[in-house]
PDB file of N, CA and C in Angstrom:
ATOM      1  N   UNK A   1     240.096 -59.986 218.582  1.00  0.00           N
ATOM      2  CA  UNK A   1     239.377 -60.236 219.811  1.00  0.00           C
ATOM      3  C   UNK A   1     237.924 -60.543 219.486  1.00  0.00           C
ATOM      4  N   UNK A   2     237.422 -61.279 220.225  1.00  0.00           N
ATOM      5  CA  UNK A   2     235.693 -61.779 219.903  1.00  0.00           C
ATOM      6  C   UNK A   2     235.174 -60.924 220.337  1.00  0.00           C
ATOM      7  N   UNK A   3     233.840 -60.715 219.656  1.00  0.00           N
ATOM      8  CA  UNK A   3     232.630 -59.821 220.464  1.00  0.00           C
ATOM      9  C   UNK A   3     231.887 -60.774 221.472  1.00  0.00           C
ATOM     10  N   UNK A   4     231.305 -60.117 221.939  1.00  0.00           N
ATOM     11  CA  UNK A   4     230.171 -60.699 223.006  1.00  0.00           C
ATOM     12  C   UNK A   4     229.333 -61.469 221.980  1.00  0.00           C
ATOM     13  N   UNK A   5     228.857 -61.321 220.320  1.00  0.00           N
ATOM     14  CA  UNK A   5     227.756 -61.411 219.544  1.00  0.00           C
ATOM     15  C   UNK A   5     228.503 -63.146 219.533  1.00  0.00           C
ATOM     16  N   UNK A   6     230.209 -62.952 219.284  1.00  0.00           N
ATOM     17  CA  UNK A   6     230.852 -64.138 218.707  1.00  0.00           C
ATOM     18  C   UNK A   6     230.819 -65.067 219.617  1.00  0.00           C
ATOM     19  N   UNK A   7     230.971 -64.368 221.412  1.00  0.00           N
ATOM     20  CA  UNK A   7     230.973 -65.728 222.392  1.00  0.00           C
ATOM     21  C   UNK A   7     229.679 -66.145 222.265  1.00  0.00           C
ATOM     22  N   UNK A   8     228.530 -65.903 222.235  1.00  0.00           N
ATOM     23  CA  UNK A   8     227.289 -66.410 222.424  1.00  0.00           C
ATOM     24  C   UNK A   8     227.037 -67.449 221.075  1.00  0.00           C
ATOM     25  N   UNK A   9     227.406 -67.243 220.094  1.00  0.00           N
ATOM     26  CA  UNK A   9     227.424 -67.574 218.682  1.00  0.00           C
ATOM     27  C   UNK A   9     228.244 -69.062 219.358  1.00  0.00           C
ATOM     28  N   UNK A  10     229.653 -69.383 219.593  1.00  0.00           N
ATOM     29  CA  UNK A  10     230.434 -70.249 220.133  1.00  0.00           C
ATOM     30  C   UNK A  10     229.844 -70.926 221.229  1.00  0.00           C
ATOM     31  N   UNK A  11     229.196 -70.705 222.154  1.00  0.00           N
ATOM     32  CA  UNK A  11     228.696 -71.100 223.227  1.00  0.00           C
ATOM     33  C   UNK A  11     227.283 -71.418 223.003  1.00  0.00           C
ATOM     34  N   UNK A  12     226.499 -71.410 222.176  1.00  0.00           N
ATOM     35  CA  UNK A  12     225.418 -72.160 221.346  1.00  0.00           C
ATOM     36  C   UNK A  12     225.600 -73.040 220.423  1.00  0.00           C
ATOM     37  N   UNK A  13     227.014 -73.005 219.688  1.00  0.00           N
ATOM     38  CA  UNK A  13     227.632 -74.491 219.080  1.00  0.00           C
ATOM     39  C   UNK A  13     228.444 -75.431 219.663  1.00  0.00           C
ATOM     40  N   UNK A  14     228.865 -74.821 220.933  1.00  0.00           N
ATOM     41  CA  UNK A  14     229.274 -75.744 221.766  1.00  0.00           C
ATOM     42  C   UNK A  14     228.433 -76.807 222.224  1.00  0.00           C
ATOM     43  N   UNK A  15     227.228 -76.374 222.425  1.00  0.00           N
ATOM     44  CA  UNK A  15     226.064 -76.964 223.608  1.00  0.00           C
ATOM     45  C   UNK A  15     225.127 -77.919 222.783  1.00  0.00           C
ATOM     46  N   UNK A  16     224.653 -77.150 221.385  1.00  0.00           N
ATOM     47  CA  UNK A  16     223.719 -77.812 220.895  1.00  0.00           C
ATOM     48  C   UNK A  16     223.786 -78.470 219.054  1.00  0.00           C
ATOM     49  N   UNK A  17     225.014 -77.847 218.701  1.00  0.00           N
ATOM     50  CA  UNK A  17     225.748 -79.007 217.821  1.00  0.00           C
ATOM     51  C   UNK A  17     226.669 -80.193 218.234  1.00  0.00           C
ATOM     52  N   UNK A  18     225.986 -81.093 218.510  1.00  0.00           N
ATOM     53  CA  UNK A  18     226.984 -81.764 219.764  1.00  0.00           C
ATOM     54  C   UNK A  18     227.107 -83.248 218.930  1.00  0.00           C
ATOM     55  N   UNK A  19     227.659 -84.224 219.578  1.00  0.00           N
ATOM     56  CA  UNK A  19     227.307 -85.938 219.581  1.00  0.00           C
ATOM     57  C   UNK A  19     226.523 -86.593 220.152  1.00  0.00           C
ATOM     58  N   UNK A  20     226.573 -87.933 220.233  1.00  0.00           N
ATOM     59  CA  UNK A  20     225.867 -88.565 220.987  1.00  0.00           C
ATOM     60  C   UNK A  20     226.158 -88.795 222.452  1.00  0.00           C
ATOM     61  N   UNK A  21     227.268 -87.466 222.466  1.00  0.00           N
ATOM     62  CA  UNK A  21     227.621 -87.909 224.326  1.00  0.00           C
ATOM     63  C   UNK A  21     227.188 -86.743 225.271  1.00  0.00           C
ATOM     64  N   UNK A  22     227.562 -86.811 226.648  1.00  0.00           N
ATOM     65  CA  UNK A  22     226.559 -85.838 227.284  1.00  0.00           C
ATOM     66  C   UNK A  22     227.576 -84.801 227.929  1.00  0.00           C
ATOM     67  N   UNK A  23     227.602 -83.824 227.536  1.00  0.00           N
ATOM     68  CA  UNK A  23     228.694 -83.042 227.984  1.00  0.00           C
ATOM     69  C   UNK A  23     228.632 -82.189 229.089  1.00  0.00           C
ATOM     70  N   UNK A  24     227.561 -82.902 229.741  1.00  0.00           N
ATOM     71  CA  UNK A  24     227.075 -81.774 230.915  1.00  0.00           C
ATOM     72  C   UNK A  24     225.719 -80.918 231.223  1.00  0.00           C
ATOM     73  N   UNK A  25     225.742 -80.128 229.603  1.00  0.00           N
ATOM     74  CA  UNK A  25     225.124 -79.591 229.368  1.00  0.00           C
ATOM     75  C   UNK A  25     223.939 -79.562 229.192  1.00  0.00           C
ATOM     76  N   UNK A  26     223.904 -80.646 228.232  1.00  0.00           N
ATOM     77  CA  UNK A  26     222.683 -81.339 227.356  1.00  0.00           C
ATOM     78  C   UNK A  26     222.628 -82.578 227.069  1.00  0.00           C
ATOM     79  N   UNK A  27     221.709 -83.570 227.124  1.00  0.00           N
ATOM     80  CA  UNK A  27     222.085 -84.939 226.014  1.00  0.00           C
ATOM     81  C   UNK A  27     222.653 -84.668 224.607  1.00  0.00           C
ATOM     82  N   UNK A  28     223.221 -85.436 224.769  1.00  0.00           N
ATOM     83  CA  UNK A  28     223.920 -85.534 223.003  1.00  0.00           C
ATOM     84  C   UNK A  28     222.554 -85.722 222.000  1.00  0.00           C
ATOM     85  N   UNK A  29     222.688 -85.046 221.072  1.00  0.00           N
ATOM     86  CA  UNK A  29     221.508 -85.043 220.378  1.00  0.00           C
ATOM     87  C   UNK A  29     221.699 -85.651 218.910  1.00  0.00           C
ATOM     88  N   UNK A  30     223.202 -85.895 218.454  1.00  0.00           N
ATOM     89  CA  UNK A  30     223.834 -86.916 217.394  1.00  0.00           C
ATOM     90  C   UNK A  30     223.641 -85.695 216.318  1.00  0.00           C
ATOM     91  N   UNK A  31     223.480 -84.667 216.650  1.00  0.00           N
ATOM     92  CA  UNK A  31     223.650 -83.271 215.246  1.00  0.00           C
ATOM     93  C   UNK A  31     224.938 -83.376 214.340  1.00  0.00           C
ATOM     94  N   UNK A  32     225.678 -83.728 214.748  1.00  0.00           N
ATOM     95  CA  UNK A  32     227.502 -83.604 214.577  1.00  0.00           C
ATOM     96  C   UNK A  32     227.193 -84.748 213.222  1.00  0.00           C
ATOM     97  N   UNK A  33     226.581 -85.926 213.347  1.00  0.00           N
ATOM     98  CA  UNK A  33     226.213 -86.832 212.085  1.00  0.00           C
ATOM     99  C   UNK A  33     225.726 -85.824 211.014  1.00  0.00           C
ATOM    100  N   UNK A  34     225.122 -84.991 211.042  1.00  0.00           N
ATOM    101  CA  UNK A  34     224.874 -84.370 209.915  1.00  0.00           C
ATOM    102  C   UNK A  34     225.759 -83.660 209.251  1.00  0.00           C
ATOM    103  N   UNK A  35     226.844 -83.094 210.207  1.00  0.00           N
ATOM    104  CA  UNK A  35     228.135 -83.031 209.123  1.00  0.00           C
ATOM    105  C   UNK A  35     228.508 -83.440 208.167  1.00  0.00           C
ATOM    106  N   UNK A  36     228.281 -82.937 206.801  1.00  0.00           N
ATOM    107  CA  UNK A  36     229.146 -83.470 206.053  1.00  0.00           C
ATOM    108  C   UNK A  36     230.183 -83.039 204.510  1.00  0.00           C
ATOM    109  N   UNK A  37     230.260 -81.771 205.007  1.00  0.00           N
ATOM    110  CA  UNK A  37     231.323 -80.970 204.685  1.00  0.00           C
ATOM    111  C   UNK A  37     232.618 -81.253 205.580  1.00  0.00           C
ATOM    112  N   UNK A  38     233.950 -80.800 204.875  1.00  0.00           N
ATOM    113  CA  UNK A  38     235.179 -81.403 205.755  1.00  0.00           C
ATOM    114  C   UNK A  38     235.279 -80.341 206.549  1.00  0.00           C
ATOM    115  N   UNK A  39     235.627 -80.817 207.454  1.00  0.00           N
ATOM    116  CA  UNK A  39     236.149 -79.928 208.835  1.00  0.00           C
ATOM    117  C   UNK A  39     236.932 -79.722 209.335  1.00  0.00           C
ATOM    118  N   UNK A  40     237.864 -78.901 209.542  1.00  0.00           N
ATOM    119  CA  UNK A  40     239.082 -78.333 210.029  1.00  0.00           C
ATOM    120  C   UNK A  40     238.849 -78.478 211.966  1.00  0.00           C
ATOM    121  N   UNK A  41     239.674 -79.337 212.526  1.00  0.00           N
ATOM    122  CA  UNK A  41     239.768 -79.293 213.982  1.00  0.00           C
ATOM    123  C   UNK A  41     240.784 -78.876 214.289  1.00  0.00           C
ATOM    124  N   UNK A  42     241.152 -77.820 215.404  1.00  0.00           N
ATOM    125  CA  UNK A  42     242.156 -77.483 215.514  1.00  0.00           C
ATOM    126  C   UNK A  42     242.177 -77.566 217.635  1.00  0.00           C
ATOM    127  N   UNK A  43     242.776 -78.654 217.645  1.00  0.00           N
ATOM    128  CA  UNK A  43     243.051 -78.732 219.285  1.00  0.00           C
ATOM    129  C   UNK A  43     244.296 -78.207 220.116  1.00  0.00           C
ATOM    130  N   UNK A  44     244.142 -78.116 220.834  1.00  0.00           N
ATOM    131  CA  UNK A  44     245.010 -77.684 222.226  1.00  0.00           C
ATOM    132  C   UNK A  44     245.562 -78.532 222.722  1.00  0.00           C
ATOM    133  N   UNK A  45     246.736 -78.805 222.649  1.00  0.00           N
ATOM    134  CA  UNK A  45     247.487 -79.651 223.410  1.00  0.00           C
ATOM    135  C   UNK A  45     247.383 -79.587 225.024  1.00  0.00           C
ATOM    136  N   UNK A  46     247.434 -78.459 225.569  1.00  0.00           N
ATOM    137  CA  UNK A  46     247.372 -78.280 227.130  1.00  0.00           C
ATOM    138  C   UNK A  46     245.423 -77.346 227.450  1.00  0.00           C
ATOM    139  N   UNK A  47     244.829 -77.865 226.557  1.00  0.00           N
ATOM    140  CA  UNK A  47     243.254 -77.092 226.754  1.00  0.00           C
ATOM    141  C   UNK A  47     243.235 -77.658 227.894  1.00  0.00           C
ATOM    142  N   UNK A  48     242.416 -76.915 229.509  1.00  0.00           N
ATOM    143  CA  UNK A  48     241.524 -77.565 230.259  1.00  0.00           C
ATOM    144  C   UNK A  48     240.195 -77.612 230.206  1.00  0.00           C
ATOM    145  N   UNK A  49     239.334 -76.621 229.271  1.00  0.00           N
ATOM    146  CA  UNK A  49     238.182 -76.990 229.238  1.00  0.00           C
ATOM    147  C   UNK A  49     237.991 -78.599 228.231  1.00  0.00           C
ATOM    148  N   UNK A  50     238.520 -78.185 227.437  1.00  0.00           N
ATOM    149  CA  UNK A  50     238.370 -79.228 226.263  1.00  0.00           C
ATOM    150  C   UNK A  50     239.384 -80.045 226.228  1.00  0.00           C
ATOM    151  N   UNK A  51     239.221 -81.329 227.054  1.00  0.00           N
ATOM    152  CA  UNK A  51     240.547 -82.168 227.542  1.00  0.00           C
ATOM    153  C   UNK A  51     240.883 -82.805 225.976  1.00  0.00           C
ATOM    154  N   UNK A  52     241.880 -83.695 226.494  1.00  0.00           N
ATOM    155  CA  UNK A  52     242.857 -84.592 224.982  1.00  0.00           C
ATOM    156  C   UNK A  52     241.284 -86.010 225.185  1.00  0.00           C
ATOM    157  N   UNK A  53     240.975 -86.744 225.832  1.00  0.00           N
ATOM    158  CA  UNK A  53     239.455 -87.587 225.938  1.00  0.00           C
ATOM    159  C   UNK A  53     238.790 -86.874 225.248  1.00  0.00           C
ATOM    160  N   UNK A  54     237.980 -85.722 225.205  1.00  0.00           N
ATOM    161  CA  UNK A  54     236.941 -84.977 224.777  1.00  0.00           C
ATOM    162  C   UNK A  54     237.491 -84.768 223.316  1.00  0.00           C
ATOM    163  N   UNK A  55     238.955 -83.860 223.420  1.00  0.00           N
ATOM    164  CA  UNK A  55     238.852 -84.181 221.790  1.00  0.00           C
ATOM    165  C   UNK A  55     238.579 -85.160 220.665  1.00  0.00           C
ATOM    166  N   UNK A  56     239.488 -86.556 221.357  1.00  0.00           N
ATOM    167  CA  UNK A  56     239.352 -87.260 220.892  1.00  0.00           C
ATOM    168  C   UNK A  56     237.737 -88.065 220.189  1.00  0.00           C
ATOM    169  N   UNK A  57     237.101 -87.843 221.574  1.00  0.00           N
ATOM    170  CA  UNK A  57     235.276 -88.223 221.143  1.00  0.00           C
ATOM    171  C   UNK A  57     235.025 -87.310 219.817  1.00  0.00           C
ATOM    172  N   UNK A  58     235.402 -85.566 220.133  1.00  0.00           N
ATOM    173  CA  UNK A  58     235.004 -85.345 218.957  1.00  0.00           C
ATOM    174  C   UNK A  58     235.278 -85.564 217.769  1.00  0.00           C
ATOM    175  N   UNK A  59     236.675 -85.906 217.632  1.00  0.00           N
ATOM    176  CA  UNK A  59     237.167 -86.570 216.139  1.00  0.00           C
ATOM    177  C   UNK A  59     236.380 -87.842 215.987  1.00  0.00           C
ATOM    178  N   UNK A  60     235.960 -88.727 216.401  1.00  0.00           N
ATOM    179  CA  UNK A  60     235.327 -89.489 216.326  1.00  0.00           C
ATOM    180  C   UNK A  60     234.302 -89.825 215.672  1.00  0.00           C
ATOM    181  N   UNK A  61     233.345 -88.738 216.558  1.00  0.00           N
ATOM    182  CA  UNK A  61     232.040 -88.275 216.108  1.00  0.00           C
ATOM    183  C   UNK A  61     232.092 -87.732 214.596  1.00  0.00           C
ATOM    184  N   UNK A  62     232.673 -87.338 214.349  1.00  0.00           N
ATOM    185  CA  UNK A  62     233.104 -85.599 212.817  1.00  0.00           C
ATOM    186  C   UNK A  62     233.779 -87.056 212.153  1.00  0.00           C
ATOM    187  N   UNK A  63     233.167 -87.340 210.699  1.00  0.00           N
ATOM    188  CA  UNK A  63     233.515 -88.379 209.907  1.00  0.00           C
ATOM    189  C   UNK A  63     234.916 -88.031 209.141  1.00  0.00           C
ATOM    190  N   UNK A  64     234.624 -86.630 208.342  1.00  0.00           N
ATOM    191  CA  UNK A  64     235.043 -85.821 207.716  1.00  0.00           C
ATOM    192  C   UNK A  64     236.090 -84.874 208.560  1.00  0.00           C
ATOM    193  N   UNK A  65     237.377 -85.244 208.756  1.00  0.00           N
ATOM    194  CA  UNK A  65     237.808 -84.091 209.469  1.00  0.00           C
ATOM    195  C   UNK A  65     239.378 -83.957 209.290  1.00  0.00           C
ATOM    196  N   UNK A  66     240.023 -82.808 209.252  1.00  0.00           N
ATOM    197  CA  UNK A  66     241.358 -82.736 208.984  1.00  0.00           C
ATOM    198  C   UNK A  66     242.191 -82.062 210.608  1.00  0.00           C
ATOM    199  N   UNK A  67     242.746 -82.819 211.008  1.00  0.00           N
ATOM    200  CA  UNK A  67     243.159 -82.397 212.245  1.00  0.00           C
ATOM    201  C   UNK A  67     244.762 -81.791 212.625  1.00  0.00           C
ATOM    202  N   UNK A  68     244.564 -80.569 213.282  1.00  0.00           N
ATOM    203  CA  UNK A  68     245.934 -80.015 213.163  1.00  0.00           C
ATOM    204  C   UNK A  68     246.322 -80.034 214.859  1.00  0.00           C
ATOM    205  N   UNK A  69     247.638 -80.399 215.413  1.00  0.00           N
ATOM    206  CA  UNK A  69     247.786 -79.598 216.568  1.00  0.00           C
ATOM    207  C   UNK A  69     248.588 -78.533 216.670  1.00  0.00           C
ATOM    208  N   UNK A  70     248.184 -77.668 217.708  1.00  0.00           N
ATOM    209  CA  UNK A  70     249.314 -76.037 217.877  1.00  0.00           C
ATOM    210  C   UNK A  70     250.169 -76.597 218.430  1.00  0.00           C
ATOM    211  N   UNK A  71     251.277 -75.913 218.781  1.00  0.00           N
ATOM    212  CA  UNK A  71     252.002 -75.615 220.042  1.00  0.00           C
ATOM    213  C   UNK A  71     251.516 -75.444 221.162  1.00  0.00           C
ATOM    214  N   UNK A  72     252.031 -76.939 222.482  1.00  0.00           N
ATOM    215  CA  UNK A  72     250.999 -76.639 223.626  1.00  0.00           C
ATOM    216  C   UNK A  72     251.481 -75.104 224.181  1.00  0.00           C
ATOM    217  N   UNK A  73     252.908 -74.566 223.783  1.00  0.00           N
ATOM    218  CA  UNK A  73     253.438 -73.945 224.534  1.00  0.00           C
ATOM    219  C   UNK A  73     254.148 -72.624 224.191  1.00  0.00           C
ATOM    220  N   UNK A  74     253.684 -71.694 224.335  1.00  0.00           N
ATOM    221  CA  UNK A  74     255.029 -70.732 223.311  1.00  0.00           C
ATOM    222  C   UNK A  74     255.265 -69.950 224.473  1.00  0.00           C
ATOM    223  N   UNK A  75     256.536 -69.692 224.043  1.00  0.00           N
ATOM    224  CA  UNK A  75     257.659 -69.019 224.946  1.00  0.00           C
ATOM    225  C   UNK A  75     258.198 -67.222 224.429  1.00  0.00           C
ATOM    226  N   UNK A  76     257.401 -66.672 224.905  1.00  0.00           N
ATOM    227  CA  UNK A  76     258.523 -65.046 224.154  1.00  0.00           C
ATOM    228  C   UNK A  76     259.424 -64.577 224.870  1.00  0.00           C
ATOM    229  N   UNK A  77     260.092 -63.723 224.283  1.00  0.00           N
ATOM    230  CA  UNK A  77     261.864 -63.931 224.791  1.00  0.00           C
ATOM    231  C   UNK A  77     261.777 -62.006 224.884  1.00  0.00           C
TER     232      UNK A  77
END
């Protein structure tokens, strides 16, 4: 489970390591170019904050990136 220390930590790289697009939040500030270590993305098939569009921008943006998807769906029995 996250701490409160970890959401704030996540929710400050959400906002201000960003691209060149505007997510609401902030202007895109093109930080994400400075990436350049490889990067592990790991998306959500059924995310609503972070739609399948949005991911996609971010693979985009991230030069360097190895992309996995989950299971949109798991089922326990």
């Amino acid at each position: 489970m996250l701490t409160q220390r970890n959401l704030l930590n996540i929710n400050f790289s959400l906002i201000h390591i960003n691209s060149h697009h505007h997510y609401g939040v902030i202007e895109g500030t093109g930080e994400a170019d400075y990436i350049t270590s490889p990067t592990l993305v790991i998306l959500g098939g059924s995310d609503l904050i972070v739609t399948k569009s949005l991911q996609e921008e971010i693979l985009e943006d991230l030069k360097v990136v190895e992309k996995i998807y989950y299971l949109t769906q798991v089922t326990l029995q």
